[in-house]
Protein backbone atom coordinates (compact mmCIF):
# COMPACT_ATOMS: atom_id res chain seq x y z
CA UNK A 1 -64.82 151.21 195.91
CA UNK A 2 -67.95 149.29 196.35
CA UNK A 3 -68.47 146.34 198.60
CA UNK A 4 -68.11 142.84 196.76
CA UNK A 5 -67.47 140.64 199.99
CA UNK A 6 -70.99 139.35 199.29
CA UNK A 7 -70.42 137.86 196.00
CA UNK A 8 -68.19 135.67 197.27
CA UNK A 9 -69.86 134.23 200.32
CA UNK A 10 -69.80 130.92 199.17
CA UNK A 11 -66.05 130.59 198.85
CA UNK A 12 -65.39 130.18 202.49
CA UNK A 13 -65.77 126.78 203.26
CA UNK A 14 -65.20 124.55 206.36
CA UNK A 15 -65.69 120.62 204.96
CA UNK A 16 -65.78 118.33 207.81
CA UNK A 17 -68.28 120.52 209.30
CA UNK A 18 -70.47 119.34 206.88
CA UNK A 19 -69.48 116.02 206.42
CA UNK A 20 -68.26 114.54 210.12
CA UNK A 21 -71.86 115.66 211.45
CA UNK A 22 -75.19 114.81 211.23
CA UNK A 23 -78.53 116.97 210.60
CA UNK A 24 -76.13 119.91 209.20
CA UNK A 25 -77.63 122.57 208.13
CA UNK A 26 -76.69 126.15 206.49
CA UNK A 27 -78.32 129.30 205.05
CA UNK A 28 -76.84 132.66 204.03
CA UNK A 29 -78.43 135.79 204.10
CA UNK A 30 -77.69 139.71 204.67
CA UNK A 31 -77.37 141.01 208.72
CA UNK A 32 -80.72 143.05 207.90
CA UNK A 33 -79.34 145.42 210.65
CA UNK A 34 -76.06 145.98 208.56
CA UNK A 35 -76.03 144.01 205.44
CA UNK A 36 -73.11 142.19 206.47
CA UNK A 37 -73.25 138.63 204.70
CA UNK A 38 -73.13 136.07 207.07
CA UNK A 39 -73.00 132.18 207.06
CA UNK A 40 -75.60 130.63 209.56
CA UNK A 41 -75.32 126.55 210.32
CA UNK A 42 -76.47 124.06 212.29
CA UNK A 43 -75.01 120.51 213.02
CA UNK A 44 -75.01 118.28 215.61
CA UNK A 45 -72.40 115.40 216.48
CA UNK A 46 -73.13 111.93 217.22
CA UNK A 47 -72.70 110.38 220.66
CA UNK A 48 -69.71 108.08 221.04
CA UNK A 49 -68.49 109.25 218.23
CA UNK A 50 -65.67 112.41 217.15
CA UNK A 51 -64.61 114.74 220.02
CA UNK A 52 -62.98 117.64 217.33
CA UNK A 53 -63.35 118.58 214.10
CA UNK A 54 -61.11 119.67 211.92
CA UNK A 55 -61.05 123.15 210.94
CA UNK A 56 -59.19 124.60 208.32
CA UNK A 57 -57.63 128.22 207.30
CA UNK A 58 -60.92 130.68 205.80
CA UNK A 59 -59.91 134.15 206.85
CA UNK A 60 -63.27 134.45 208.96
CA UNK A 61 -64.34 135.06 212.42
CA UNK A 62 -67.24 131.99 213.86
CA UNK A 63 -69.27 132.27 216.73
CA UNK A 64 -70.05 128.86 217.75
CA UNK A 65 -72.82 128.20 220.33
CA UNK A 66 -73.29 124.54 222.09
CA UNK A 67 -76.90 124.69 222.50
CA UNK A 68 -76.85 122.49 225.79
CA UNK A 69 -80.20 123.90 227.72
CA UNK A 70 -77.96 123.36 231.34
CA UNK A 71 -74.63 124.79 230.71
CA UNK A 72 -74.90 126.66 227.20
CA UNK A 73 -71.80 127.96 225.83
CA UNK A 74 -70.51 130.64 223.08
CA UNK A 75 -67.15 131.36 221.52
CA UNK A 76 -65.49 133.30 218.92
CA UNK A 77 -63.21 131.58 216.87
CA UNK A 78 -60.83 133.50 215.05
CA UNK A 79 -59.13 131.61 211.65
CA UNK A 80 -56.53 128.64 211.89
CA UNK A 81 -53.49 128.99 210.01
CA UNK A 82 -53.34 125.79 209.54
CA UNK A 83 -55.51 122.37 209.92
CA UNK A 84 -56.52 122.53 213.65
CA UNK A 85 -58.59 120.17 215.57
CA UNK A 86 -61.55 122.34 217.27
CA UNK A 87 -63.11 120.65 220.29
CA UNK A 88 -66.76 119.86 220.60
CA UNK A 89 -68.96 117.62 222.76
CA UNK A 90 -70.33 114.26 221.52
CA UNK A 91 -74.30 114.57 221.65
CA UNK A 92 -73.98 118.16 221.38
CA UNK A 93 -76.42 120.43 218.61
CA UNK A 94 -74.01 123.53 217.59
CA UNK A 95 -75.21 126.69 216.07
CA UNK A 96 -72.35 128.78 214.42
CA UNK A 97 -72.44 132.17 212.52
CA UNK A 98 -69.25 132.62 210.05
CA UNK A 99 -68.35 136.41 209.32
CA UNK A 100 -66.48 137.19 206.99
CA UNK A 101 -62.78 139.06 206.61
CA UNK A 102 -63.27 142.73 207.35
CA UNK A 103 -66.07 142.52 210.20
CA UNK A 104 -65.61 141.84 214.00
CA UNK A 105 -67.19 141.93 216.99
CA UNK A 106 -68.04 145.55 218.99
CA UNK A 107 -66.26 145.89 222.17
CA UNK A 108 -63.15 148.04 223.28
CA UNK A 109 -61.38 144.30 224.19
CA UNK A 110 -61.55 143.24 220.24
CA UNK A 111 -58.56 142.96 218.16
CA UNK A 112 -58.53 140.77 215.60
CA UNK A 113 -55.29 139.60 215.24
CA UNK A 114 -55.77 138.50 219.07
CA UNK A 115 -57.97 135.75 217.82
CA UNK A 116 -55.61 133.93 214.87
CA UNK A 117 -55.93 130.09 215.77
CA UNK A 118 -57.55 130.75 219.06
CA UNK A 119 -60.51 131.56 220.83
CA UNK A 120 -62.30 132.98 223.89
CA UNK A 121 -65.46 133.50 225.05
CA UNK A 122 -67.92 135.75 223.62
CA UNK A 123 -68.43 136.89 227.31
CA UNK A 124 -64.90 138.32 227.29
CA UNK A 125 -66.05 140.80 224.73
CA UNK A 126 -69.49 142.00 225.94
CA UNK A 127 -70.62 142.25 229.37
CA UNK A 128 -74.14 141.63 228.56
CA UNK A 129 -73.87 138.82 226.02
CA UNK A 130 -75.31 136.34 228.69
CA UNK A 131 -79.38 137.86 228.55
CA UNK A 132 -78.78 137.26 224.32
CA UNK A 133 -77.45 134.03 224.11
CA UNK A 134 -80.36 133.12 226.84
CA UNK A 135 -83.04 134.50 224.46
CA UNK A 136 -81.30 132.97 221.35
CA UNK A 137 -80.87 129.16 222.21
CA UNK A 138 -84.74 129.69 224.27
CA UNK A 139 -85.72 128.98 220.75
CA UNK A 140 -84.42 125.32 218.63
CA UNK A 141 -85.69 126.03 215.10
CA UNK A 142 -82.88 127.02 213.12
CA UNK A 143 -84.25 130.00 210.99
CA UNK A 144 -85.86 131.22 214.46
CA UNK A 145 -82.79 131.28 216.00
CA UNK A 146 -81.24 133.16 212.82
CA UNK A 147 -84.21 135.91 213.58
CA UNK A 148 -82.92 136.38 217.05
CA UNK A 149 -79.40 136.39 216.52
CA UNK A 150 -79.87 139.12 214.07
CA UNK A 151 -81.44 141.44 216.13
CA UNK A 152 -79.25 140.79 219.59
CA UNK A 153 -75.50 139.79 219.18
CA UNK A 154 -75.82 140.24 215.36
CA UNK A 155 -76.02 143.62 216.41
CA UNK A 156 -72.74 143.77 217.94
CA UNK A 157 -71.05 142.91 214.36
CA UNK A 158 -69.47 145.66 212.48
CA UNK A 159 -66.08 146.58 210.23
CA UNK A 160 -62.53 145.97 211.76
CA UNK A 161 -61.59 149.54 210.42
CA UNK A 162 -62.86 153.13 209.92
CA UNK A 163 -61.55 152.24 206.21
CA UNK A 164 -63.63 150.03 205.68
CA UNK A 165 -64.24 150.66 201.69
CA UNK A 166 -60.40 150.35 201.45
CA UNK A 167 -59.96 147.06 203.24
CA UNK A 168 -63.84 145.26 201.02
CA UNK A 169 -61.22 146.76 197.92
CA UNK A 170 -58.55 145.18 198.56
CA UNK A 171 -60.25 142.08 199.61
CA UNK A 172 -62.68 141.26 196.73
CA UNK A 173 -59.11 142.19 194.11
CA UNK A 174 -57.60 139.39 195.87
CA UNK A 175 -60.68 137.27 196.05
CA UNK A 176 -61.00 137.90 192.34
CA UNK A 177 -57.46 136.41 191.24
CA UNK A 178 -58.35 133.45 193.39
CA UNK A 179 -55.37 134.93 195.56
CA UNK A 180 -53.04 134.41 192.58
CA UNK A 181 -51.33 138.11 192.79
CA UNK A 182 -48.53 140.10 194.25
CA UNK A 183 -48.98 142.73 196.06
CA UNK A 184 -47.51 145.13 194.50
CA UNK A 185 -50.02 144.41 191.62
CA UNK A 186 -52.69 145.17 194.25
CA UNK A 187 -50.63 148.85 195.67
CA UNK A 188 -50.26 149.31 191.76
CA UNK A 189 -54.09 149.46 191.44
CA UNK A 190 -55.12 151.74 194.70
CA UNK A 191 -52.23 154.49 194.34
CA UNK A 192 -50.55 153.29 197.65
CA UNK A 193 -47.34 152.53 199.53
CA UNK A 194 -46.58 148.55 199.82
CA UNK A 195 -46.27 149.53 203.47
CA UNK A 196 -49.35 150.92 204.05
CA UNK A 197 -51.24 148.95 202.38
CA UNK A 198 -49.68 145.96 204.30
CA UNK A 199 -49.95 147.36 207.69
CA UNK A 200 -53.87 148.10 206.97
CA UNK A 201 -54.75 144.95 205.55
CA UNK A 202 -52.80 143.55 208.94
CA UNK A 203 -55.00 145.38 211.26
CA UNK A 204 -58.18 144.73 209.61
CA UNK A 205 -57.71 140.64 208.43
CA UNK A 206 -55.43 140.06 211.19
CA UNK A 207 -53.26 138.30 208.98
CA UNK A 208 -50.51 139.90 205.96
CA UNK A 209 -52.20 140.09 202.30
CA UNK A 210 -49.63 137.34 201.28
CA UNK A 211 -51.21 135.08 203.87
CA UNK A 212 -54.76 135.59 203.44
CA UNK A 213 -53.64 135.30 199.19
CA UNK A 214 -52.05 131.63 200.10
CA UNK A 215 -55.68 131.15 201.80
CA UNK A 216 -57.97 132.34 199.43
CA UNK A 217 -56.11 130.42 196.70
CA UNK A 218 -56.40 127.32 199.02
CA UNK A 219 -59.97 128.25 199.73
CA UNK A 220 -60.66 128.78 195.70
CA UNK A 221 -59.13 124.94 195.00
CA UNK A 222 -61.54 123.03 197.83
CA UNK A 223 -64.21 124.88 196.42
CA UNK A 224 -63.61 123.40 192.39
CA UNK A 225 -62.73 119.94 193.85
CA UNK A 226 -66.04 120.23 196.00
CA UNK A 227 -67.47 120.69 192.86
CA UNK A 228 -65.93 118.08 190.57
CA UNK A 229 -63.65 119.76 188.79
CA UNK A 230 -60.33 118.64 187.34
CA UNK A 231 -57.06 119.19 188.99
CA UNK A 232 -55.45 120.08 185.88
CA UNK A 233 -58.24 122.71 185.65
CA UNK A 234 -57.77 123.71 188.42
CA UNK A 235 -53.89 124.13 188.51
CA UNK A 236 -54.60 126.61 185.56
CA UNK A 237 -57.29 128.81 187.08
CA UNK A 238 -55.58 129.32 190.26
CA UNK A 239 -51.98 130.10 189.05
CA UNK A 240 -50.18 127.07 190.09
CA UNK A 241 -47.04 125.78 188.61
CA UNK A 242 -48.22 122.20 188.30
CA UNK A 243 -50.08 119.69 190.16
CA UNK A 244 -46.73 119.00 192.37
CA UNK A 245 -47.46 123.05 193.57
CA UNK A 246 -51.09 122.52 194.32
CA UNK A 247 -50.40 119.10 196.06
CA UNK A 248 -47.50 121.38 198.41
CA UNK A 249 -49.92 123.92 198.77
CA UNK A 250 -52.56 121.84 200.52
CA UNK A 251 -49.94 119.80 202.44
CA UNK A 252 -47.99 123.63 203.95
CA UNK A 253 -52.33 124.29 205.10
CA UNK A 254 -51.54 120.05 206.68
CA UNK A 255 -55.06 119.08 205.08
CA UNK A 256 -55.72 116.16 202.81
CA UNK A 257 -53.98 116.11 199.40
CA UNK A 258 -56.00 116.92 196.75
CA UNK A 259 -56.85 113.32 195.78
CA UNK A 260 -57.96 112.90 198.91
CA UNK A 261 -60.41 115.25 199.21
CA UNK A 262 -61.87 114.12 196.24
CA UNK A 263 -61.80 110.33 197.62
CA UNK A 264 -63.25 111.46 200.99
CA UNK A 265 -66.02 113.55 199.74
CA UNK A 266 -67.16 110.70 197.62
CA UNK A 267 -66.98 108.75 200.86
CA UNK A 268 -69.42 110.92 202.53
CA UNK A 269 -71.80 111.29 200.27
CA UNK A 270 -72.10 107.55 199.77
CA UNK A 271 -72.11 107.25 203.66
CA UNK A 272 -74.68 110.14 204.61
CA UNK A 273 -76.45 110.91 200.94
CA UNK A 274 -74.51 114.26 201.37
């Protein structure tokens, strides 16, 4: 069962992070510790402008730093269910590391179904975060700070399970059908009880296999409309009934309608050159 979360880092996608900010930037690359593909970015918000963002369901784990020099601050974020606001200061530069489904942080207080639509401090998880994040945000080049985060807290990142290559399976063979399949189709291909294979895929996503399938498939359709393709198109690759169930689909997640996303990314590029 080989690991193929890293063909598919560019699937999860958070929008208005690009678009509601300024100066964003973003660069993937391999934790050179553990070769665990990781999003890094960069954005900052305008003053007097947005005080949230919204965030919407990816199946990841973020670690968001405010990069305030006086009162810097770090948090895991663990995925939304749903559209959620996320909080952030006016004025404020943000650096943010996504990890993907499967990986989590190192510490005896992690569970990962602790963190669905919340978040806490990275402090709560490691009593001697405060010396990294110090020696991290000491530096304000993005690619610098990449450097350092890869050899302090990045170090601190590994799988949610002992089974790992079971869980990276099951992931990419969902990932694959663009979340279009049952899971019995997916027990069917690994030899396994529905159970089982539910109650691992629980402990290690944090969230059932039929969730992070609705996600995925969600995840899939932003990504084709991001790139201009056609709704019809993209009813048909993604297994939906008709543009009525990919229109539902996107208003059950309570994000734009398909249309407009479409509208709204045109909006921003026109506004920002995005």
């Amino acid at each position: 069962m080989e690991n193929q979360t890293a063909h598919h880092v560019n699937l999860y996608l958070q929008p208005n992070f690009e678009t509601d900010t300024t100066d964003y930037v973003q660069h993937w690359q391999m934790n050179r510790l553990n070769q665990i593909p990781l999003l890094f970015y960069q954005f900052t918000l305008m003053k007097n402008t947005v005080d949230t963002l919204p965030a919407v369901p990816d199946g990841c784990l973020d670690i968001i730093f405010c990069c305030n020099e006086a009162t810097p601050t770090v948090h895991v974020f663990g995925t939304v269910l749903t559209c959620t606001f996320v909080p952030f200061t006016p004025g404020e530069t943000y650096f943010g590391v996504r990890i993907p489904p499967g990986y989590g942080i190192k510490s005896k207080n992690f569970n990962i179904k602790d963190l669905i639509s919340t978040h806490m401090p990275l402090s709560d998880l490691s009593n001697d975060i405060n010396p990294r994040i110090d020696c991290m945000l000491s530096h304000k080049n993005f690619y610098e700070r990449i450097r350092i985060f890869e050899t302090t807290i990045g170090t601190l990142i590994t799988p949610t399970t002992k089974d790992h290559q079971l869980t990276n399976y099951l992931l990419d063979t969902i990932i694959t059908h663009n979340g279009n399949i049952t899971l019995k189709q997916v027990t069917n291909s690994v030899g396994y009880s529905d159970k089982y294979i539910r109650n691992k895929f629980t402990n290690s996503i944090g969230i059932s296999p039929k969730n992070f399938s609705k996600i995925i498939r969600f995840q899939k359709s932003l990504y084709m409309l991001r790139r201009g393709m056609e709704i019809d198109d993209i009813v048909y690759k993604n297994g939906y009934f008709d543009q009525s169930h990919l229109i539902n689909d996107f208003r059950n997640f309570g994000y734009f309608s398909p249309r407009e996303f479409i509208t709204y990314i045109h909006q921003m590029k026109e506004m920002q050159n995005w």
